[in-house]
Protein backbone atom coordinates (compact mmCIF):
# COMPACT_ATOMS: atom_id res chain seq x y z
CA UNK A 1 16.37 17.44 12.45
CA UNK A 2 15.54 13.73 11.39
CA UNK A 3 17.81 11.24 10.03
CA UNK A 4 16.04 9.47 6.87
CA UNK A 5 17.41 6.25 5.66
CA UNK A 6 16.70 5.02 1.41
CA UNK A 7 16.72 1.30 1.22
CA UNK A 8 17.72 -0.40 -1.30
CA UNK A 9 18.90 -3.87 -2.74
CA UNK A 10 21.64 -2.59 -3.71
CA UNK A 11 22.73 0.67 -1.41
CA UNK A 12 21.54 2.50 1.55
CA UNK A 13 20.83 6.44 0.88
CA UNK A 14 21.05 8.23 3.81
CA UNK A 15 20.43 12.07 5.15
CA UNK A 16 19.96 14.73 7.27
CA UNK A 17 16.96 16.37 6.76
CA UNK A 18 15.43 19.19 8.43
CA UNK A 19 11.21 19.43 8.55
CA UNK A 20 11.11 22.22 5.77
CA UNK A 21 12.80 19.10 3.33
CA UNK A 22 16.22 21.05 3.37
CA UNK A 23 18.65 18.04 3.14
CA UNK A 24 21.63 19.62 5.28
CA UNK A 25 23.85 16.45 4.34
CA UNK A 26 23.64 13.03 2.48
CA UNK A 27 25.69 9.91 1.14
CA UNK A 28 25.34 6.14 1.09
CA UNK A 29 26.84 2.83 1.83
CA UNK A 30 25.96 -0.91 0.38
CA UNK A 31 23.48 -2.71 1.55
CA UNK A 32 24.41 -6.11 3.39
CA UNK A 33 20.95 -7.28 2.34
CA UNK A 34 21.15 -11.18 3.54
CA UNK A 35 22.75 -10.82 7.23
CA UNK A 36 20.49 -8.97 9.68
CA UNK A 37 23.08 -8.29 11.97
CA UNK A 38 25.49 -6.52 9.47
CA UNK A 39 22.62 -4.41 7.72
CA UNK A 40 22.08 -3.26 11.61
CA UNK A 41 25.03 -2.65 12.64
CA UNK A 42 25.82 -0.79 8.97
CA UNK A 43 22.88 1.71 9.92
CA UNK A 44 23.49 2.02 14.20
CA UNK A 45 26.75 3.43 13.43
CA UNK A 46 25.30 5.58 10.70
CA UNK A 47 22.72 6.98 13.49
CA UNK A 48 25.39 7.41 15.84
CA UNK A 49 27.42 9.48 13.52
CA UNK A 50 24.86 11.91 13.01
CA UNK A 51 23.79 12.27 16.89
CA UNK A 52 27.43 12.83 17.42
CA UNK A 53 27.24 16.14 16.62
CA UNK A 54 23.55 17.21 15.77
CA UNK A 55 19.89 17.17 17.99
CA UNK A 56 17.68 14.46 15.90
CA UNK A 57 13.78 13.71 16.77
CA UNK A 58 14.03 10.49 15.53
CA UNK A 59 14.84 8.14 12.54
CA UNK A 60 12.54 7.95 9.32
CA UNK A 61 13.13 4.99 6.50
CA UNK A 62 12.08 4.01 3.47
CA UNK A 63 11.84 0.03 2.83
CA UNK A 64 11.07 -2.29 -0.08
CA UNK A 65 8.64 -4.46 0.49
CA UNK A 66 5.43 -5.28 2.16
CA UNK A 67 5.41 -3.19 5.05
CA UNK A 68 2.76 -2.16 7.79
CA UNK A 69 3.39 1.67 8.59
CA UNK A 70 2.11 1.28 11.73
CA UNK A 71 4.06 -1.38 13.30
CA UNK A 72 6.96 -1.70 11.26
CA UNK A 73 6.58 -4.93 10.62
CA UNK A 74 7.81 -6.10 7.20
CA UNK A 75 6.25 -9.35 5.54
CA UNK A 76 8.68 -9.70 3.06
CA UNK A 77 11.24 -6.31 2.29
CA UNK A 78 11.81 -7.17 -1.17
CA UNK A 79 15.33 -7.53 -2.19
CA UNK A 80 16.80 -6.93 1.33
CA UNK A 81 15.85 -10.68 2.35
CA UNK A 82 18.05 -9.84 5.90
CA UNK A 83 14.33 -7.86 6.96
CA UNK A 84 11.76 -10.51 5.87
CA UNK A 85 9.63 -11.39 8.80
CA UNK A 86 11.26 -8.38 10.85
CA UNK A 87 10.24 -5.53 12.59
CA UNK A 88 13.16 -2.66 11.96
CA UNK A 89 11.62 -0.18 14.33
CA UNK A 90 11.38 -2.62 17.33
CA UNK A 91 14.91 -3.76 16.28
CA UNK A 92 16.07 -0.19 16.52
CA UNK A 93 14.53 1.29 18.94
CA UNK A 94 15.63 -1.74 21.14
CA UNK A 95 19.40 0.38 20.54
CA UNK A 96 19.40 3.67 20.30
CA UNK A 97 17.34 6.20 22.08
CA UNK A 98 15.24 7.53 19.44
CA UNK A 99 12.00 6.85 17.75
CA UNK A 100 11.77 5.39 14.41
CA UNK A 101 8.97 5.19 11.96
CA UNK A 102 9.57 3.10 8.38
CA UNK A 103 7.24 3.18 5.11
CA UNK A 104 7.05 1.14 1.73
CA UNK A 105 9.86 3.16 -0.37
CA UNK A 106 7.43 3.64 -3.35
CA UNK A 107 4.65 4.84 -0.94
CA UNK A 108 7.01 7.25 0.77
CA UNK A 109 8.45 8.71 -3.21
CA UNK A 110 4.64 8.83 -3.87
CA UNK A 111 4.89 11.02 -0.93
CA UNK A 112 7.64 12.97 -1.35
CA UNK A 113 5.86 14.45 -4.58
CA UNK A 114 2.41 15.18 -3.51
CA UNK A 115 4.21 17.01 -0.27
CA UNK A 116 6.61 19.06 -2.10
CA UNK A 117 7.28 17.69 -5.57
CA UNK A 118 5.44 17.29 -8.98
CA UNK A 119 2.25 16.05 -7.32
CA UNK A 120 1.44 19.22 -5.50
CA UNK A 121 -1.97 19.95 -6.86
CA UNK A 122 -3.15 16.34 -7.66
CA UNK A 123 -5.53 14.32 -5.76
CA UNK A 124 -5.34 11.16 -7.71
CA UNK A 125 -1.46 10.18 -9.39
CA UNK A 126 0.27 7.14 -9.43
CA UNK A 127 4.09 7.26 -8.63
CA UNK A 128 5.87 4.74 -10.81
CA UNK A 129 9.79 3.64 -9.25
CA UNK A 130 12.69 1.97 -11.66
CA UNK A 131 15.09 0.58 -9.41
CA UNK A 132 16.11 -2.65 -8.15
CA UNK A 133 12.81 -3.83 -8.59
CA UNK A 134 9.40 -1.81 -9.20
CA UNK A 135 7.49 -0.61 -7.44
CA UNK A 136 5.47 2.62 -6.15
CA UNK A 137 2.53 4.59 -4.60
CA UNK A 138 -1.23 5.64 -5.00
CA UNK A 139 -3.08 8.17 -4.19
CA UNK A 140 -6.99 8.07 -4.46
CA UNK A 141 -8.86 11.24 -3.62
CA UNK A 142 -6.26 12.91 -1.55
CA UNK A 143 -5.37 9.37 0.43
CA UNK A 144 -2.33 7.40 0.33
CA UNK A 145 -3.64 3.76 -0.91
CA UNK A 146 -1.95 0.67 1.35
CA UNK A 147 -4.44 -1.34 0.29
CA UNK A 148 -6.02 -4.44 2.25
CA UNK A 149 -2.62 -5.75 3.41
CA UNK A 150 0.14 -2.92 2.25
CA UNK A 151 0.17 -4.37 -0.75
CA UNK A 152 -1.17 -1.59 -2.90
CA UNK A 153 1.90 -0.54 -5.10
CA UNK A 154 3.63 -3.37 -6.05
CA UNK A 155 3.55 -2.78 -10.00
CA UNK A 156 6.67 -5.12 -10.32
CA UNK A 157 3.84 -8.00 -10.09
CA UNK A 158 2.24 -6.84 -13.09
CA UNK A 159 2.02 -9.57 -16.07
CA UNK A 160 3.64 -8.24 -19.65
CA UNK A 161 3.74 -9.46 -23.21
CA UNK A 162 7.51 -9.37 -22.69
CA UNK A 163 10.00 -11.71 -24.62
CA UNK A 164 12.16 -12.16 -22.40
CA UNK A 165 13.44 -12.59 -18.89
CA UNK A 166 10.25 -13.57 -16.83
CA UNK A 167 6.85 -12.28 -17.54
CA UNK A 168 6.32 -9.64 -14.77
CA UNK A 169 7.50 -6.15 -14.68
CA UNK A 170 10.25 -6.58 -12.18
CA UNK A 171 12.11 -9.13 -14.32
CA UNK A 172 11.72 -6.95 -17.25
CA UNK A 173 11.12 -3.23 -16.70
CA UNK A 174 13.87 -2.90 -14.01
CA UNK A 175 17.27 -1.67 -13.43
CA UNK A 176 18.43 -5.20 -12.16
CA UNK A 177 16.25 -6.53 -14.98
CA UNK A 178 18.35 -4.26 -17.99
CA UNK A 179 21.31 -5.03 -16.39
CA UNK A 180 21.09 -8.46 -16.35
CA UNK A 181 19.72 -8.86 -19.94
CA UNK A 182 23.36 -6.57 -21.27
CA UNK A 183 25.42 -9.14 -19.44
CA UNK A 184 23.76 -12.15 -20.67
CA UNK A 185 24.14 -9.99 -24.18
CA UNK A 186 27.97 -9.13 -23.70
CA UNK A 187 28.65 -12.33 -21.71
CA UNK A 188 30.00 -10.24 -18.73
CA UNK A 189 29.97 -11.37 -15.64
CA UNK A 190 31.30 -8.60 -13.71
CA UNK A 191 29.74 -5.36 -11.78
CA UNK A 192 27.77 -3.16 -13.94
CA UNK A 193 25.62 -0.08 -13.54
CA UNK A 194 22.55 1.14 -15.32
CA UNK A 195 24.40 4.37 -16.31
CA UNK A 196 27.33 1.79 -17.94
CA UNK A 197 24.53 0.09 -20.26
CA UNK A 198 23.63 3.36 -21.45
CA UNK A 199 26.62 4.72 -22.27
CA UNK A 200 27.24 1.24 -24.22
CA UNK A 201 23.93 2.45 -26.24
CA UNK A 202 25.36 5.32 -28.19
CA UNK A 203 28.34 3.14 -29.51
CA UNK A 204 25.84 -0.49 -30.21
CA UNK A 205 23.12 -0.78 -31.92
CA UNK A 206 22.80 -4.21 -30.29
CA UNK A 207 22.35 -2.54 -26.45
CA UNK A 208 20.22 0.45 -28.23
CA UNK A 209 17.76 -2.74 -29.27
CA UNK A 210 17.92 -4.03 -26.01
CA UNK A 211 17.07 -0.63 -24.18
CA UNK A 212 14.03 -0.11 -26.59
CA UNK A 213 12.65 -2.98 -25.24
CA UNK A 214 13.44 -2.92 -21.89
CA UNK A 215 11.51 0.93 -22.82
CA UNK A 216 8.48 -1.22 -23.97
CA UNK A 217 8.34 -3.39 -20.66
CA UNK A 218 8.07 0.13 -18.66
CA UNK A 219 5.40 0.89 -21.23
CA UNK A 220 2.86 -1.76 -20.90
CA UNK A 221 2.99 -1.09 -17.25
CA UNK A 222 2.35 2.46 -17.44
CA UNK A 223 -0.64 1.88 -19.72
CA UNK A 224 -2.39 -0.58 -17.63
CA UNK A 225 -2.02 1.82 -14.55
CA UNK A 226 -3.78 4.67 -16.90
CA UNK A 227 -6.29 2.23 -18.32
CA UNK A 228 -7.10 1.12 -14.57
CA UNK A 229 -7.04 3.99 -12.30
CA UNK A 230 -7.60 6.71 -14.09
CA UNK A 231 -5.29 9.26 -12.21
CA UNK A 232 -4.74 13.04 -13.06
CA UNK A 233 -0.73 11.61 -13.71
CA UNK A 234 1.72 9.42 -13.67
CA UNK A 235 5.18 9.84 -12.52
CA UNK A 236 8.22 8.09 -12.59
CA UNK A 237 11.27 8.04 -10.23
CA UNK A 238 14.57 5.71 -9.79
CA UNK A 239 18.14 6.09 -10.33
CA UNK A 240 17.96 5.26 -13.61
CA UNK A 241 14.84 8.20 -14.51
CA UNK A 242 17.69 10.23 -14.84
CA UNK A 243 18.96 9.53 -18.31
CA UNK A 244 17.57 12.65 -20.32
CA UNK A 245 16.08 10.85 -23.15
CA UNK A 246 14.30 8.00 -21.33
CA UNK A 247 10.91 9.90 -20.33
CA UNK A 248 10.76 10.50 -24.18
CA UNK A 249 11.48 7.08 -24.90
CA UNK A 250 8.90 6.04 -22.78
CA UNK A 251 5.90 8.66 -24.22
CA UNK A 252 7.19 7.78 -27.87
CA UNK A 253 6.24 4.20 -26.83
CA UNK A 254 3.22 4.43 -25.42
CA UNK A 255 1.65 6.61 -28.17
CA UNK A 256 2.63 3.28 -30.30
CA UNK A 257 0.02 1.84 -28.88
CA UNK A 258 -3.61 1.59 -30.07
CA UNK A 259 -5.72 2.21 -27.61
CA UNK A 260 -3.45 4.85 -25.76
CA UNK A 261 -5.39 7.55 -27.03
CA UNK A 262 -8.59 6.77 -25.28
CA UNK A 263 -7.27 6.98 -21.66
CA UNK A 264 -3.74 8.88 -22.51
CA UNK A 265 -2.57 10.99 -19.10
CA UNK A 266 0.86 12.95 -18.68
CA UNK A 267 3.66 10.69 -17.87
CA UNK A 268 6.58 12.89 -15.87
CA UNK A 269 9.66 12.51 -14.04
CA UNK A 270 9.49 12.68 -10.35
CA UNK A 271 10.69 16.37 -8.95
CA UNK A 272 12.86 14.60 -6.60
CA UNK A 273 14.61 11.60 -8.26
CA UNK A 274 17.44 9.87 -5.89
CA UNK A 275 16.12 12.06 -2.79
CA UNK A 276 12.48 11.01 -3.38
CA UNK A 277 12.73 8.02 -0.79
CA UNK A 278 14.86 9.54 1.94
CA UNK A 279 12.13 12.87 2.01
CA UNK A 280 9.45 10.71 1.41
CA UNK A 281 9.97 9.25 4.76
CA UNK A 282 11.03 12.21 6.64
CA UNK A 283 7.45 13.41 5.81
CA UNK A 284 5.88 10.18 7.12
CA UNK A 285 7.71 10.52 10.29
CA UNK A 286 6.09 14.31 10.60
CA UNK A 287 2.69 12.56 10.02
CA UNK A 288 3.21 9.89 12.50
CA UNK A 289 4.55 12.83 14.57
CA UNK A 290 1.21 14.33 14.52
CA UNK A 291 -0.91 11.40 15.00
CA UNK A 292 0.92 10.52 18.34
CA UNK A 293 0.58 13.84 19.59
CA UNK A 294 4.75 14.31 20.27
CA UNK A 295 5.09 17.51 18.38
CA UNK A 296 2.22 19.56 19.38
CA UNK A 297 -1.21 18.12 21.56
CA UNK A 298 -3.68 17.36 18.86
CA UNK A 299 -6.91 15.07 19.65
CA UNK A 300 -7.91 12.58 16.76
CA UNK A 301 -11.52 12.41 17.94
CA UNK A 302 -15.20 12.85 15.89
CA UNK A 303 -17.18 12.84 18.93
CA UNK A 304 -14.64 14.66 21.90
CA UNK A 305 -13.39 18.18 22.39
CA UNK A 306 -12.65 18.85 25.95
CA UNK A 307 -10.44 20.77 27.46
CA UNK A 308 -8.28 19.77 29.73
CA UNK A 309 -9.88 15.93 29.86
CA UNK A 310 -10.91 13.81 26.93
CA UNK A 311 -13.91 11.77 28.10
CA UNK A 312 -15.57 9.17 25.30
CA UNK A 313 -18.48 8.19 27.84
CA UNK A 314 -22.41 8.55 27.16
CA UNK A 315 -22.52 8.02 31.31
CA UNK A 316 -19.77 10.48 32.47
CA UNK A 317 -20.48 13.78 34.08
CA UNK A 318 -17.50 16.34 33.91
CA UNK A 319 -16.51 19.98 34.31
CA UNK A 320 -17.63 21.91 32.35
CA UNK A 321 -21.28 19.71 32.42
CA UNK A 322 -21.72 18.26 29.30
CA UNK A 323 -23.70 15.37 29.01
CA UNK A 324 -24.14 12.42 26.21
CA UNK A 325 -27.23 10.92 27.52
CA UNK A 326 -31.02 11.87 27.44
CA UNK A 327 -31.37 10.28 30.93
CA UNK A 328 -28.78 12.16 33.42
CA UNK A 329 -29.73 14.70 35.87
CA UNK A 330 -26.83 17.53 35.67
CA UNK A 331 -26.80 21.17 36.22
CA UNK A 332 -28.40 23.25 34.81
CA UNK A 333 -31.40 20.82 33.75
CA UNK A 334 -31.66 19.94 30.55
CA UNK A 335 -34.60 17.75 29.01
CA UNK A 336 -34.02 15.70 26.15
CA UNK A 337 -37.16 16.63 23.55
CA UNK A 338 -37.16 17.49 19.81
CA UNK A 339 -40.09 19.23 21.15
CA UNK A 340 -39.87 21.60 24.05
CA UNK A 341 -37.29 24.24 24.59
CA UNK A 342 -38.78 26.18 27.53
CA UNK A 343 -37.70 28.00 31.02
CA UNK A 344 -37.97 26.58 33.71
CA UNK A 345 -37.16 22.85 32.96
CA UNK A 346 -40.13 21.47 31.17
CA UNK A 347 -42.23 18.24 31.45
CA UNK A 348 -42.13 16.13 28.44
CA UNK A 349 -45.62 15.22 27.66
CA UNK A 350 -48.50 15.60 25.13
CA UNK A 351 -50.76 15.81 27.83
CA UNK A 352 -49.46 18.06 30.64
CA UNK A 353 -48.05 21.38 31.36
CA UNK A 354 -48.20 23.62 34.60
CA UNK A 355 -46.09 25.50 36.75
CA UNK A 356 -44.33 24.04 38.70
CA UNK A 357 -42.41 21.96 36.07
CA UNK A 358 -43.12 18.38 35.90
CA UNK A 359 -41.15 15.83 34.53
CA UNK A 360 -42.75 12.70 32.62
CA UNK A 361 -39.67 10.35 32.48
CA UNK A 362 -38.95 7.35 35.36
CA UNK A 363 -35.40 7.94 34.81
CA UNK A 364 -35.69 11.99 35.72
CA UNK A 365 -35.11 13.32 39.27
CA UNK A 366 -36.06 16.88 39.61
CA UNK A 367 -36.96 19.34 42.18
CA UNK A 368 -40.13 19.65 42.60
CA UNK A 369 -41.82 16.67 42.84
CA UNK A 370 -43.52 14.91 39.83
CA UNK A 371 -46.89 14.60 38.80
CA UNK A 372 -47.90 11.80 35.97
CA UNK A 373 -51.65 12.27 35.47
CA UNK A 374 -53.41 12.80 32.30
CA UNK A 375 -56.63 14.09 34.14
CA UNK A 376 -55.27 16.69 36.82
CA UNK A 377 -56.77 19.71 37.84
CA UNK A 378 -54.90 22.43 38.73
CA UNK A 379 -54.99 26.11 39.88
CA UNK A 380 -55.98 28.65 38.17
CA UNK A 381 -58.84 26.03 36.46
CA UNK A 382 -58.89 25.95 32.36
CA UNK A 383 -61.37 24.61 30.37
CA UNK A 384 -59.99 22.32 27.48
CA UNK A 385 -62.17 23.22 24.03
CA UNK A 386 -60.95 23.71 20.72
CA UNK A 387 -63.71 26.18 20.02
CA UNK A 388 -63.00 28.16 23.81
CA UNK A 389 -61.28 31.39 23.73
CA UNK A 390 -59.64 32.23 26.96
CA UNK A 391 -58.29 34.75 28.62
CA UNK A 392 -55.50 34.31 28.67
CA UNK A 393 -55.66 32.96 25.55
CA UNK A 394 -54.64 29.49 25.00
CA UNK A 395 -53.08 26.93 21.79
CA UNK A 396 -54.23 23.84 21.36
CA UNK A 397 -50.54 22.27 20.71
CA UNK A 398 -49.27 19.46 22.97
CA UNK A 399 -46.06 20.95 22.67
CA UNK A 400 -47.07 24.37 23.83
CA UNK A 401 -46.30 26.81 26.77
CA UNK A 402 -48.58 28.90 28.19
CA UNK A 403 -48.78 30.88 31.29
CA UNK A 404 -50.85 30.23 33.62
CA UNK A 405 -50.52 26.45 33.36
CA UNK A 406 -53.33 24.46 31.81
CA UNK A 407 -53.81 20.65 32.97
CA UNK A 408 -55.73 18.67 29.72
CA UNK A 409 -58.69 17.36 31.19
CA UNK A 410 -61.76 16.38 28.80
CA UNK A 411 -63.84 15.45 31.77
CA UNK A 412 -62.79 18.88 33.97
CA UNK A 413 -64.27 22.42 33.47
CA UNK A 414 -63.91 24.86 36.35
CA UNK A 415 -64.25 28.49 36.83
CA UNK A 416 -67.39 29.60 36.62
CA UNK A 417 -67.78 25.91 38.28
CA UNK A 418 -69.48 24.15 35.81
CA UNK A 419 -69.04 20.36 35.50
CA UNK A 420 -69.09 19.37 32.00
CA UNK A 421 -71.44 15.98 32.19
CA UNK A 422 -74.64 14.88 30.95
CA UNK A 423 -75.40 13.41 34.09
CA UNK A 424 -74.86 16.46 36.78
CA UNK A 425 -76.98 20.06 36.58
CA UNK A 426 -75.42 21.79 39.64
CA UNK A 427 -74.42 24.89 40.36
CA UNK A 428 -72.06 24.10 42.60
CA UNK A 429 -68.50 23.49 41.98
CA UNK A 430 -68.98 19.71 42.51
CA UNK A 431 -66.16 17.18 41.29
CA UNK A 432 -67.14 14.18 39.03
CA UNK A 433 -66.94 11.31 41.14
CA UNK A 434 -69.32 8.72 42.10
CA UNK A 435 -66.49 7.52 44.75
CA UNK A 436 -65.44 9.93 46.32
CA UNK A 437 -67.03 13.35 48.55
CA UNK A 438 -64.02 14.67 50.33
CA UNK A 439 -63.96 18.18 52.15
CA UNK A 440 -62.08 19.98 50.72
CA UNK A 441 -63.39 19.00 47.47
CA UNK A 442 -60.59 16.41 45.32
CA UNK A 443 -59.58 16.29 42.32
CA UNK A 444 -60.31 13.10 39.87
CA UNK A 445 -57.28 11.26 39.53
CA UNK A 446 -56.19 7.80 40.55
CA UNK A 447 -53.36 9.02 40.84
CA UNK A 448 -52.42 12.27 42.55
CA UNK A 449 -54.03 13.99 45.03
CA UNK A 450 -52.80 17.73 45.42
CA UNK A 451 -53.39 20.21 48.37
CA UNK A 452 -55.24 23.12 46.07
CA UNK A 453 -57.85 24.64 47.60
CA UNK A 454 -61.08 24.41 45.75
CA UNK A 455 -63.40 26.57 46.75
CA UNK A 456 -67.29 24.98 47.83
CA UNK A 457 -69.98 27.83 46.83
CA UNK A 458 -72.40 25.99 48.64
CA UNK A 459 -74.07 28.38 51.58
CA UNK A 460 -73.78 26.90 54.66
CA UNK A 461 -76.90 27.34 57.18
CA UNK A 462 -75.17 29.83 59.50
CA UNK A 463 -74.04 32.00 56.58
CA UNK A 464 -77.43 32.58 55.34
CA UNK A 465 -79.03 36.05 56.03
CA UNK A 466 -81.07 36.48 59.03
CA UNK A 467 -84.92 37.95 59.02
């Protein structure tokens, strides 16, 4: 079970949820919006009644404002002025003995919907709130917008053509922002609800007037939302989205205007209404939940899937051997090349390949030693020609394998022991070198010089016949 708080300027919603969204038990106190310590102690106590008699995870809240989900930190928390420059979750968790996780309270009823609400099959909606301000959440292919600095949302901002009180939608498309403008109207000064004003409607014309204006205010928002973002819907939530004629108050408005028609899109009520904020946030705890691996081990990671140990290293060697690096020795070998796959480990290079395998790399180590030479010779001896046919027969490809071995030599041709020059006519298997005459005969290479016998057919005097 999780405890999910509703902030307001006004009250405090509060719940017991369970994961599934089953609200097991709600109510609500007023919100001491301008003393820290009061709005604290206000919600402590609320936390402790619940624990009292119930097994809670943790505490989720929605918060006007500009908040950073991942701190809690909130710039400025709208009309709760108490929480400007505060972080709530260090605050909290500094008390009581359970986490807490807070979101922007038209982010978490934009939320709310697309988990279990009205926004179930959308990808891309905007989630309009009427309350004491207004405010509300994004989503853009699938993705919660927060926007540069959790500011994404904050329709109350918004610039109208209004008459009256202020020029931006919170002054003039809000609860607060009806209410005040039927006071100032009746000259009252005392308490009044949004429900009240309504209710006043049916019996003035005067208030009906001022609600079809306050209608148009809500309007002009909601088409420069459409005309901007494009989204599959738009829906609207707050206290006051209850009243069962205002969604068709607000559609009969908006088709009023000219250019509607051209980028139209539904305009709902939220599924959840007054509950919107508190599951909204429940559901971001879950998230965050996941994300800090408390609930069940999961591994955020493109490039890591190990079991038991994560390891984000291109130089660490762990069980099982798995390697990110083209240069570490590890068993069983494995060469880096786009261009060999062979058994045994394989040398990468154009220009040799013989048994036993041979590595061409200076940051390799294998058993058995390395040979680098473009000009070996080797046993069994293979001519290199691109018109020869051997047997066995043999590819001209760099990248080949072939068994036996075959060294690329264009100054070597053995067996019969012919030397390929223009120079030598012997028939005798004599190696090409004016440097060297070594018994048993060596190979040309600056390089390398390798104990395979190569035979001599030259007869020696005592094995000549005898008369």
């Amino acid at each position: 079970m999780i405890i999910s708080f509703d902030v307001g300027g006004t009250e405090v919603k509060h719940g017991l949820l369970l994961e599934d969204g089953t609200i097991l038990t709600k109510d609500s106190y007023n919100t001491k919006s301008k003393n820290l310590e009061m709005f604290l102690q206000d919600m402590i106590e609320t936390i402790d009644l619940y624990t009292k008699d119930h097994t809670v995870s943790g505490v989720a809240i929605s918060l006007p404002g500009i908040i950073d989900p991942h701190t809690g930190y909130s710039k400025q928390a709208g009309a709760v002025t108490a929480l400007d420059k505060q972080n709530l979750k260090e605050l909290l968790e500094s008390r009581i003995p359970l986490r807490v996780e807070i979101e922007n309270d038209g982010n978490c009823a934009a939320i709310a919907e697309k988990v279990s609400g009205n926004a179930i099959n959308c990808t891309d909606f905007i989630c309009l709130t009427i309350g004491t301000g207004i405010g509300g959440g994004i989503y853009i292919n699938g993705n919660l917008l927060h926007g540069h600095s959790f500011r994404s949302g904050e329709f109350g901002f918004m610039l109208t053509p209004a008459s009256w009180d202020g020029s931006v939608l919170n002054n003039n498309a809000s609860t607060t922002g009806l209410i005040h403008s039927y006071k100032k109207l009746k000259g009252k000064k005392e308490k009044i609800s949004g429900e009240t004003v309504f209710l006043e409607a049916v019996k003035h014309k005067s208030v009906r007037k001022l609600i079809d204006e306050w209608v148009k205010n809500i309007s002009y928002g909601i088409y420069n939302l459409a005309a901007t973002l494009n989204p599959q819907k738009i829906l609207i939530g707050g206290g006051v989205t209850a009243q069962p004629d205002l969604l068709n108050k607000i559609n009969q408005q908006l088709e009023q205007f000219y250019w509607w028609k051209a980028i139209k899109v539904p305009v709902e009520r939220c599924l959840h209404q007054n509950d919107a904020g508190m599951l909204g946030a429940m559901y971001h705890f879950i998230q965050k939940s996941s994300e800090k691996n408390l609930n069940s081990p999961v591994q955020i990671s493109t490039e890591k899937n190990l079991d038991p140990s994560i390891q984000k290293s291109a130089e660490m060697n762990f069980e099982p051997p798995i390697q990110k690096s083209a240069e570490m020795n590890f068993e069983p070998p494995i060469q880096k090349s786009a261009e060999m796959n062979f058994e045994p480990p394989i040398q990468k290079s154009a220009e040799m390949n013989f048994e036993p395998p041979i590595q061409k790399s200076a940051e390799m180590n294998f058993e058995p030693p390395i040979q680098k030479s473009a000009e070996m010779n080797f046993e069994p001896p293979i001519q290199k020609s691109a018109e020869m046919n051997f047997e066995p027969p043999i590819q001209k490809s760099a990248e080949m394998n072939f068994e036996p071995p075959v060294p690329k030599s264009a100054e070597i041709n053995l067996e019969p022991p012919i030397q390929k020059s223009a120079e030598m006519n012997i028939d005798t298997p004599v190696q090409k070198s004016f440097e060297k005459n070594l018994e048993p005969p060596i190979q040309i290479s600056a390089e390398i010089n390798l104990d395979l016998p190569i035979q001599d057919h030259r007869i020696s005097d005592s094995d000549k016949p005898h008369s």
